[in-house]
PDB file of N, CA and C in Angstrom:
ATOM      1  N   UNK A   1     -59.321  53.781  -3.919  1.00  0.00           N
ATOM      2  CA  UNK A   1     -58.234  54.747  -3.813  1.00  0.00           C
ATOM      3  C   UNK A   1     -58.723  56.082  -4.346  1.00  0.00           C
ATOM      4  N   UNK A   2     -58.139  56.607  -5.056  1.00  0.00           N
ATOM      5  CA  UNK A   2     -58.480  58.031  -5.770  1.00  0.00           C
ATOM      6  C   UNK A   2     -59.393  57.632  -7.015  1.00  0.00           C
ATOM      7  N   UNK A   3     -60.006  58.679  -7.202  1.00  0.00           N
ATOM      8  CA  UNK A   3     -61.163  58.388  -8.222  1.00  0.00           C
ATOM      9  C   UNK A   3     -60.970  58.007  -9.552  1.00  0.00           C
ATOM     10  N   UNK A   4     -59.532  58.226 -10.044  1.00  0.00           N
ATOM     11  CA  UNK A   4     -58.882  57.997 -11.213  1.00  0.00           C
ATOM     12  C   UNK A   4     -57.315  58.015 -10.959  1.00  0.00           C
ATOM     13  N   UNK A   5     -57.070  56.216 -10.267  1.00  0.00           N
ATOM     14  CA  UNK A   5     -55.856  55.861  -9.714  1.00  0.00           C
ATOM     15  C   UNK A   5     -54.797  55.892 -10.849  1.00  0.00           C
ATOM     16  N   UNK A   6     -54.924  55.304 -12.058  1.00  0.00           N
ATOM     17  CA  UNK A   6     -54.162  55.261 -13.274  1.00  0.00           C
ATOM     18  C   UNK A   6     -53.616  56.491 -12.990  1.00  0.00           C
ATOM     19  N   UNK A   7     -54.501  57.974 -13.621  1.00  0.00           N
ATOM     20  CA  UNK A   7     -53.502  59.326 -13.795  1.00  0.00           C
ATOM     21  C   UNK A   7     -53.245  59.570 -12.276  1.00  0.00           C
ATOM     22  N   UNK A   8     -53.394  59.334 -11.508  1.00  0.00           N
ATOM     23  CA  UNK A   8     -53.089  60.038 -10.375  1.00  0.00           C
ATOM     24  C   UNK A   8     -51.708  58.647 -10.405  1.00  0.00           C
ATOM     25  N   UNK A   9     -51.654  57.699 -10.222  1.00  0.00           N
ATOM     26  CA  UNK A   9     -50.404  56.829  -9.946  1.00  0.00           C
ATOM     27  C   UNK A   9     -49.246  57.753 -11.320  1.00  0.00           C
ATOM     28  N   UNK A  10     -49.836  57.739 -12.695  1.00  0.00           N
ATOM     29  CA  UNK A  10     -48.730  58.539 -13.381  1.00  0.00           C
ATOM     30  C   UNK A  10     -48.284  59.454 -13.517  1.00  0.00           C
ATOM     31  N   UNK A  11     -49.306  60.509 -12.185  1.00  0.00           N
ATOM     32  CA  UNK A  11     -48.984  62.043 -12.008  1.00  0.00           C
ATOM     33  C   UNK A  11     -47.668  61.929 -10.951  1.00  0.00           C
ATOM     34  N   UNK A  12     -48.045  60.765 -10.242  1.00  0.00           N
ATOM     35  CA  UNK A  12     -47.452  60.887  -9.393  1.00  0.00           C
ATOM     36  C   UNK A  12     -45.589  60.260  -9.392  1.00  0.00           C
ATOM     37  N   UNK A  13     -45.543  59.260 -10.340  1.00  0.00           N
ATOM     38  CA  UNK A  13     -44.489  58.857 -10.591  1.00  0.00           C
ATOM     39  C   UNK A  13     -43.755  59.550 -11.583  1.00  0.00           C
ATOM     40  N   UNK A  14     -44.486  60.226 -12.203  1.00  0.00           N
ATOM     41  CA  UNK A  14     -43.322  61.558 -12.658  1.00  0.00           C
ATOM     42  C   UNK A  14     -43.230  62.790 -12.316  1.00  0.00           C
ATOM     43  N   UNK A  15     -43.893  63.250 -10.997  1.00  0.00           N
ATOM     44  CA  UNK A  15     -43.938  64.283 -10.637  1.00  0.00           C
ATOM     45  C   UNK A  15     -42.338  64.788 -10.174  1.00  0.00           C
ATOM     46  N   UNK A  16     -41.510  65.821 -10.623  1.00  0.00           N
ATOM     47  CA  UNK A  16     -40.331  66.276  -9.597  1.00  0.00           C
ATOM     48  C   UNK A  16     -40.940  67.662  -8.700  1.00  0.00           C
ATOM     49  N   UNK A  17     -42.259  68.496  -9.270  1.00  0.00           N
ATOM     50  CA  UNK A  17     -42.522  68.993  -8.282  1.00  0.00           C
ATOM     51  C   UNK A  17     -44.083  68.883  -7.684  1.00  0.00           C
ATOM     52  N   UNK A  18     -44.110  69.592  -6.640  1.00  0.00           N
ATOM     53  CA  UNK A  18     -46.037  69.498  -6.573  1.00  0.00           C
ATOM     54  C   UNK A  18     -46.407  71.128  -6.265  1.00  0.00           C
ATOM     55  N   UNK A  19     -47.069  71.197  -6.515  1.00  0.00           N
ATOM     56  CA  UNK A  19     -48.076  72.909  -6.476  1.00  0.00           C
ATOM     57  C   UNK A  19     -49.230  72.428  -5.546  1.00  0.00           C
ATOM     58  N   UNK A  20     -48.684  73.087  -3.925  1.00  0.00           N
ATOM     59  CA  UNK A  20     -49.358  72.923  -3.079  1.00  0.00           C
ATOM     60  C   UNK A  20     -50.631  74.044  -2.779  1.00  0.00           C
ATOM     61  N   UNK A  21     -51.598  73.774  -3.336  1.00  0.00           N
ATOM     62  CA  UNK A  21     -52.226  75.131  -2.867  1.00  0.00           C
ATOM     63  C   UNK A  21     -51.525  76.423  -3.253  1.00  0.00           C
ATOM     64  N   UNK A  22     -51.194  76.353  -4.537  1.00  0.00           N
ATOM     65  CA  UNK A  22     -50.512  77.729  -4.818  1.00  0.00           C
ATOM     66  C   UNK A  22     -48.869  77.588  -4.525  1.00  0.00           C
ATOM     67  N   UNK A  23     -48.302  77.076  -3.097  1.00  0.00           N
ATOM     68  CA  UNK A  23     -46.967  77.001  -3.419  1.00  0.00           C
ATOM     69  C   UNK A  23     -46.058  76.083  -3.805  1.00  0.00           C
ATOM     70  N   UNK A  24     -45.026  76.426  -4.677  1.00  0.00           N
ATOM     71  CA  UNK A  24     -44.110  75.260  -5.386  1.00  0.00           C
ATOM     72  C   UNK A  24     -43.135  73.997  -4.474  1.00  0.00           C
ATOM     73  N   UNK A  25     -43.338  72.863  -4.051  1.00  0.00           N
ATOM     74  CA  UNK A  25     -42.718  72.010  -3.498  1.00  0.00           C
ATOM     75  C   UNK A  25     -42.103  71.129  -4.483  1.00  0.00           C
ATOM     76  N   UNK A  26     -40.902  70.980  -3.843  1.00  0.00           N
ATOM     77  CA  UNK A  26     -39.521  69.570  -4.726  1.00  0.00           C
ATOM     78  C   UNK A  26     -39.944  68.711  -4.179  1.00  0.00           C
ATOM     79  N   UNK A  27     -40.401  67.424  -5.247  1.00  0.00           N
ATOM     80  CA  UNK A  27     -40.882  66.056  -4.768  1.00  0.00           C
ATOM     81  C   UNK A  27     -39.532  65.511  -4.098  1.00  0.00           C
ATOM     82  N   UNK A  28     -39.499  65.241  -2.753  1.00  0.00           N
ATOM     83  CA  UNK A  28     -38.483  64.655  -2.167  1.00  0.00           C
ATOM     84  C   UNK A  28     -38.861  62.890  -1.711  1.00  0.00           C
ATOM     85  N   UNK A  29     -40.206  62.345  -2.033  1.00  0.00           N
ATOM     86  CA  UNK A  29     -40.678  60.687  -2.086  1.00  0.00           C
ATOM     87  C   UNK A  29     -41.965  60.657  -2.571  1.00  0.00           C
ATOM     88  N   UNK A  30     -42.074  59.778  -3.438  1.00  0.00           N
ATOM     89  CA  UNK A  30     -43.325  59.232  -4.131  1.00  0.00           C
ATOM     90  C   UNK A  30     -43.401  57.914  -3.654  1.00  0.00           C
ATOM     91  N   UNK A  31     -44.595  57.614  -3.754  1.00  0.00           N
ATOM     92  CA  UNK A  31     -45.016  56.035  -3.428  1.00  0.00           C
ATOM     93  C   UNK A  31     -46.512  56.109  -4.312  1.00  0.00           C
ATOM     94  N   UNK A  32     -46.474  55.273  -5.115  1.00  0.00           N
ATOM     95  CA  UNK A  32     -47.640  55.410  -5.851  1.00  0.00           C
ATOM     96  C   UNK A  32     -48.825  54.319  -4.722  1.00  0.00           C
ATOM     97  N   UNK A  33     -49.849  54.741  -4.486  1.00  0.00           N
ATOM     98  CA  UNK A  33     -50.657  53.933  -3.631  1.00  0.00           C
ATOM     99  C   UNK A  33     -51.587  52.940  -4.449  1.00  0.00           C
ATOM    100  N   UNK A  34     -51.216  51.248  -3.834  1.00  0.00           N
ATOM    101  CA  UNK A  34     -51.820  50.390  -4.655  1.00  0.00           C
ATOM    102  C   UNK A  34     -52.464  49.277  -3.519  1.00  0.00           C
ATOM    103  N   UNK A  35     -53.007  48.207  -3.620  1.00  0.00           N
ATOM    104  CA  UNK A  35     -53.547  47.680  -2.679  1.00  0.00           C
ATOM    105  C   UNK A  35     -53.048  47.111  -1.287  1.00  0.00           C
ATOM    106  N   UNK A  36     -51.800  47.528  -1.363  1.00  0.00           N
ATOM    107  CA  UNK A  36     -50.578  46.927  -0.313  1.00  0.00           C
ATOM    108  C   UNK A  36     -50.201  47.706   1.020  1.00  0.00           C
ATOM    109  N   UNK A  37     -51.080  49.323  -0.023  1.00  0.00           N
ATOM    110  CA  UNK A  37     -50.679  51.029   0.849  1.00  0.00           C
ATOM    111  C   UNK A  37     -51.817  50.896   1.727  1.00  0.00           C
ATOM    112  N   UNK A  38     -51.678  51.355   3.107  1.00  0.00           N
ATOM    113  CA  UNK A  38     -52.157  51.291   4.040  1.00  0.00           C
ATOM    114  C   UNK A  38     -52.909  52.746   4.154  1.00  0.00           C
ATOM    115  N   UNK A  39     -54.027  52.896   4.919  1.00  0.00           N
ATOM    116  CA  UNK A  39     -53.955  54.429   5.403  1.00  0.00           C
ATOM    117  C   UNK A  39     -52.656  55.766   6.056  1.00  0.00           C
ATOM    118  N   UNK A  40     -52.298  55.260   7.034  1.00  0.00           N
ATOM    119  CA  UNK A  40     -50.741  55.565   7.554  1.00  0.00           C
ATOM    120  C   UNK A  40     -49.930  55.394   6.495  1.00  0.00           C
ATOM    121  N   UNK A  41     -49.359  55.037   5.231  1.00  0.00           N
ATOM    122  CA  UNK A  41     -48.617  55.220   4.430  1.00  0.00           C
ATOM    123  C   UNK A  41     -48.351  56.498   4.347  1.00  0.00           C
ATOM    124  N   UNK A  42     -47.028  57.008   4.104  1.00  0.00           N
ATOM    125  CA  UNK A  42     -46.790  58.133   3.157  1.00  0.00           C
ATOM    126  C   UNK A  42     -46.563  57.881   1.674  1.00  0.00           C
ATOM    127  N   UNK A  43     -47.272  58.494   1.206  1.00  0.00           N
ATOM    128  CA  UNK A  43     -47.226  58.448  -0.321  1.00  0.00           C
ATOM    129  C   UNK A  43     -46.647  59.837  -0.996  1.00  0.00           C
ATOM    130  N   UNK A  44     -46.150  60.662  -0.418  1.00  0.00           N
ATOM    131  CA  UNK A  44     -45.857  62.309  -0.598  1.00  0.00           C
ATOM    132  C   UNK A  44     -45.176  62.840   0.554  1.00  0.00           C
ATOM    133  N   UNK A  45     -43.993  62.836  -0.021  1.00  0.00           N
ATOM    134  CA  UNK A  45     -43.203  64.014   0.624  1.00  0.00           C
ATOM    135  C   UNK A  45     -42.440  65.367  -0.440  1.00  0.00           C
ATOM    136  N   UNK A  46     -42.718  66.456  -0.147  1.00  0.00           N
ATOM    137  CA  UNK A  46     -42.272  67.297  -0.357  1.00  0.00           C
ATOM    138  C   UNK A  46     -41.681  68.547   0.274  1.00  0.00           C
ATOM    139  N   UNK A  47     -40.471  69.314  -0.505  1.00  0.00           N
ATOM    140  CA  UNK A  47     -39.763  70.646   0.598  1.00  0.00           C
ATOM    141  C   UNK A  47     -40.172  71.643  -0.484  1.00  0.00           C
ATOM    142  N   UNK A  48     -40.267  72.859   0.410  1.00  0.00           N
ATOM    143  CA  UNK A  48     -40.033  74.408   0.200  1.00  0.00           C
ATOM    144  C   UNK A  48     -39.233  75.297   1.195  1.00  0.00           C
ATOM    145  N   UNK A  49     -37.655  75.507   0.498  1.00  0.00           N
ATOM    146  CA  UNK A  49     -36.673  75.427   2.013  1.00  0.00           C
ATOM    147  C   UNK A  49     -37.049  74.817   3.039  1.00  0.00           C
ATOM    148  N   UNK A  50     -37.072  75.281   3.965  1.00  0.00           N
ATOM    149  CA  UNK A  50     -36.835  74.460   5.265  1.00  0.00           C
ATOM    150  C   UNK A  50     -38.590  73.788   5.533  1.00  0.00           C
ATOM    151  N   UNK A  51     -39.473  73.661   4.750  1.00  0.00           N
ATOM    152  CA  UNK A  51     -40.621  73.695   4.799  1.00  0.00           C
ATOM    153  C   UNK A  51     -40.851  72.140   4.126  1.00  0.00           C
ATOM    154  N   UNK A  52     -41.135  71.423   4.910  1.00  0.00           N
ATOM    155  CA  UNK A  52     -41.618  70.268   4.348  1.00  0.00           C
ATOM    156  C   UNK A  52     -42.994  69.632   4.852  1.00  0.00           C
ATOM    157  N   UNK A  53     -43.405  68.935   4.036  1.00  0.00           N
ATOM    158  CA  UNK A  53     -44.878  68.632   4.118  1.00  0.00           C
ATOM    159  C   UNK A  53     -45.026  67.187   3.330  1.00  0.00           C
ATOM    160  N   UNK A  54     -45.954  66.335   4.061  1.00  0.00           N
ATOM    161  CA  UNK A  54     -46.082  65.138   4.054  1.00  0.00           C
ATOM    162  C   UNK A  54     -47.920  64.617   3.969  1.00  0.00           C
ATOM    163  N   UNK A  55     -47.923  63.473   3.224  1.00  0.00           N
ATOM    164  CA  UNK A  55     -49.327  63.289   2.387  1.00  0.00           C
ATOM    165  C   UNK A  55     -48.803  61.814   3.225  1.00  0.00           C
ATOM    166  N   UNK A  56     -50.415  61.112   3.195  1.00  0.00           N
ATOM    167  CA  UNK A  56     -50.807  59.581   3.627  1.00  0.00           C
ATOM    168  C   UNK A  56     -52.157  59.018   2.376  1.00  0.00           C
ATOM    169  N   UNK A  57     -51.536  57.951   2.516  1.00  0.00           N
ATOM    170  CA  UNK A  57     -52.730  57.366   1.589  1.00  0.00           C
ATOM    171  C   UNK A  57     -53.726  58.058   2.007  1.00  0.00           C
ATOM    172  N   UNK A  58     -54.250  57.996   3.438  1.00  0.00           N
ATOM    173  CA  UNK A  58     -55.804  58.468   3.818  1.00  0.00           C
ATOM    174  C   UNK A  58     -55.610  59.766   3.248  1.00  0.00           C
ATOM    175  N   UNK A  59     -54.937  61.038   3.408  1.00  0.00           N
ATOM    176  CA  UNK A  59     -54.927  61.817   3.111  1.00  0.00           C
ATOM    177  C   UNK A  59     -55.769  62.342   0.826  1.00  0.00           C
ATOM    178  N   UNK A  60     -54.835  61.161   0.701  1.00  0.00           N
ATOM    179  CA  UNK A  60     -55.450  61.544  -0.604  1.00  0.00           C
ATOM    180  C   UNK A  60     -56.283  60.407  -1.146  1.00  0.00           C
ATOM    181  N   UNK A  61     -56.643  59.615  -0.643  1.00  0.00           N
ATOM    182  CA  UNK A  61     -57.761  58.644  -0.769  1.00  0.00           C
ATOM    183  C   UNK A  61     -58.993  59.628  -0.946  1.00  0.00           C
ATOM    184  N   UNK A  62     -59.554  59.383  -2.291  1.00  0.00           N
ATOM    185  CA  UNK A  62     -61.321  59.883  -2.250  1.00  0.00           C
ATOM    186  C   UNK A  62     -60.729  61.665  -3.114  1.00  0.00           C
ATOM    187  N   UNK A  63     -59.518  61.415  -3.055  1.00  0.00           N
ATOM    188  CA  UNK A  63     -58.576  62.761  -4.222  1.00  0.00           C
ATOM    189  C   UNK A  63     -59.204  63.092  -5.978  1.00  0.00           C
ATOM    190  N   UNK A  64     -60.001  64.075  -6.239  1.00  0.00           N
ATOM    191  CA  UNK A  64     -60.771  64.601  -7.713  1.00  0.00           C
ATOM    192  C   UNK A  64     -59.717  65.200  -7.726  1.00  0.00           C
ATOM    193  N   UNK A  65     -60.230  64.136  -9.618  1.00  0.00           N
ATOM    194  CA  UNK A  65     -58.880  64.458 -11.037  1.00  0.00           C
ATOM    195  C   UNK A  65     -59.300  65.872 -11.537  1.00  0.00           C
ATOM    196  N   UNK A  66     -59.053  66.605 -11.272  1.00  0.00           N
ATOM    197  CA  UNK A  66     -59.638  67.641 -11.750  1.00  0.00           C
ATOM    198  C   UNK A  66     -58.954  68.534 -13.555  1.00  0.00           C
ATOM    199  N   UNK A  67     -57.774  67.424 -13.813  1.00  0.00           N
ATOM    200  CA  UNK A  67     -57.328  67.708 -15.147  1.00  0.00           C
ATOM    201  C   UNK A  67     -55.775  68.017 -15.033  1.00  0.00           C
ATOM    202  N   UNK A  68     -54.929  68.460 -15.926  1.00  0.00           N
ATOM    203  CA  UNK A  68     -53.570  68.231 -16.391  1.00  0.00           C
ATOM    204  C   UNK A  68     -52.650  68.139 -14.678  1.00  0.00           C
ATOM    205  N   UNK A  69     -52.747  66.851 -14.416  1.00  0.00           N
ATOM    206  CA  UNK A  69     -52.042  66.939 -13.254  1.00  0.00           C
ATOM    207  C   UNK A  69     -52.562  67.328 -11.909  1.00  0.00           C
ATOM    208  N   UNK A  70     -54.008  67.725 -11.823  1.00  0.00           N
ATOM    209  CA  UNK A  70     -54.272  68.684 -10.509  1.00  0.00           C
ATOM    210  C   UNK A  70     -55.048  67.621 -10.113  1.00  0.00           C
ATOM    211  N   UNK A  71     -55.251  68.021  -8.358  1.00  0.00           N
ATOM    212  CA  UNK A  71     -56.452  66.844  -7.694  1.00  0.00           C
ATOM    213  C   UNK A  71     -56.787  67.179  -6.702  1.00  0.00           C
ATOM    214  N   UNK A  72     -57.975  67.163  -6.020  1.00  0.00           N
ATOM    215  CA  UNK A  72     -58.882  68.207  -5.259  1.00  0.00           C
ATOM    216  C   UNK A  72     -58.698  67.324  -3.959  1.00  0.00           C
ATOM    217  N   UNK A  73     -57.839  67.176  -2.977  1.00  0.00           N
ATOM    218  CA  UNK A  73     -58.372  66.148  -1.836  1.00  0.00           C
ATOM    219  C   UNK A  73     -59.478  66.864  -1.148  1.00  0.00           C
ATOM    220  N   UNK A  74     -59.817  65.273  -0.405  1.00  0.00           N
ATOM    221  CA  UNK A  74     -60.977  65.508   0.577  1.00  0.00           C
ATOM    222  C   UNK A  74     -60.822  67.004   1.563  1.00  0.00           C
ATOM    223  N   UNK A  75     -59.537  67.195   1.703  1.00  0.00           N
ATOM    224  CA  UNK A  75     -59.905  68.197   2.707  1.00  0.00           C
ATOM    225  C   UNK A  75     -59.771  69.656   1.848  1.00  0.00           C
ATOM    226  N   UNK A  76     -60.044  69.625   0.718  1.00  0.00           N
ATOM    227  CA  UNK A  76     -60.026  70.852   0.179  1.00  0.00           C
ATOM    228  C   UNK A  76     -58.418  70.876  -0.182  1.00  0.00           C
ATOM    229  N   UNK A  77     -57.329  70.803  -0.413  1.00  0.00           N
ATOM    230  CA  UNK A  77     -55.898  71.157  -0.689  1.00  0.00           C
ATOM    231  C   UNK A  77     -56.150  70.664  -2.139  1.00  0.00           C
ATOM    232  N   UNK A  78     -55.342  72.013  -2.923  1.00  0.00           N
ATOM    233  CA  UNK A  78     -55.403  71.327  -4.142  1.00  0.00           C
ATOM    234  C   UNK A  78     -53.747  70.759  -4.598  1.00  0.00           C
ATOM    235  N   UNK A  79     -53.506  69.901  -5.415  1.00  0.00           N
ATOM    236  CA  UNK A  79     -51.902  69.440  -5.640  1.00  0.00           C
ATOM    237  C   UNK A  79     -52.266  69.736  -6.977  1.00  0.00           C
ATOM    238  N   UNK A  80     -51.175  70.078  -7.645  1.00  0.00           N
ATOM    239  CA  UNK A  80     -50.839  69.691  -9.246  1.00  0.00           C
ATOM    240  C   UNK A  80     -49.209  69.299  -8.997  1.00  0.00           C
ATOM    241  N   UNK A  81     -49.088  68.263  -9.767  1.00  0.00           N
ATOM    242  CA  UNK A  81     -48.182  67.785 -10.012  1.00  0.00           C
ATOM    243  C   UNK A  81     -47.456  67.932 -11.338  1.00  0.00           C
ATOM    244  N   UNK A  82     -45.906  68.358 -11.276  1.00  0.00           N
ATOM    245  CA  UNK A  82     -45.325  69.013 -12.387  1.00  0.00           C
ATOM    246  C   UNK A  82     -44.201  67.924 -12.743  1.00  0.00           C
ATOM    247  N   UNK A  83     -43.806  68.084 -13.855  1.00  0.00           N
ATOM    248  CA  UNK A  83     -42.222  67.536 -14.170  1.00  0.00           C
ATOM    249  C   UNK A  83     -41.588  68.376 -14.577  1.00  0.00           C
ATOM    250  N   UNK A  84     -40.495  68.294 -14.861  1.00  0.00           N
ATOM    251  CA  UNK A  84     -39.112  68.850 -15.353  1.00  0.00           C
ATOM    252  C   UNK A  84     -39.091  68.415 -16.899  1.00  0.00           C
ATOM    253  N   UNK A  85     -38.665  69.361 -17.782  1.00  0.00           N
ATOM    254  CA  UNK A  85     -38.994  69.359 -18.848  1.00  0.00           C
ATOM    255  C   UNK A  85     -37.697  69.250 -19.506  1.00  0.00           C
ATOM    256  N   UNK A  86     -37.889  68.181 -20.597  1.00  0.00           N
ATOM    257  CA  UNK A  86     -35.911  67.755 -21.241  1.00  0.00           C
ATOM    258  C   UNK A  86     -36.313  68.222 -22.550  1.00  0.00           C
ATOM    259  N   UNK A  87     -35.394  69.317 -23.070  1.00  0.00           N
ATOM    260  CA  UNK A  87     -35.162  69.652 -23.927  1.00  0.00           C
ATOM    261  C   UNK A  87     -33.878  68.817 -24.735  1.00  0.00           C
ATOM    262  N   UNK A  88     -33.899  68.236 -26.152  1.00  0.00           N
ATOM    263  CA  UNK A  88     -33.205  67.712 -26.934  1.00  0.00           C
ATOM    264  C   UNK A  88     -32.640  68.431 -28.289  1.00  0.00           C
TER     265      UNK A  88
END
């Protein structure tokens, strides 16, 4: 899967947004990819208004951790993945 599935599965299950290449997307589906996820899976969906954009296992299969949340896929796109922050 990705080169470091652990943080990338826990980037990904708490992500509410992703930083697509610079622009901000609302995680609208996560699927953390585990041996069950197919290539054709979606594992990522996200909107920016009317702008939505969609990830496949293949897509981020072979994906560099590149540090707090970020990951380099194969085709060059970079993601960082954000959360929402609870103040108490």
């Amino acid at each position: 899967m990705v080169d470091d599935a652990m943080n990338f599965g826990t980037a990904v299950d708490d992500a509410d947004f992703v930083l697509i290449d610079g622009v901000m997307f609302e995680t609208a589906y996560l699927r953390i990819p585990d041996e069950e996820t197919v290539a054709d899976d979606i594992v990522l969906e996200a909107r920016n208004g009317e702008t939505e954009i969609a990830f496949t296992c293949e897509d981020v299969n072979g994906a560099v951790h590149l540090g707090n949340g970020e990951y380099r896929l194969r085709s060059g796109a970079q993601l960082r993945f954000l959360s929402t922050a609870t103040i108490h």
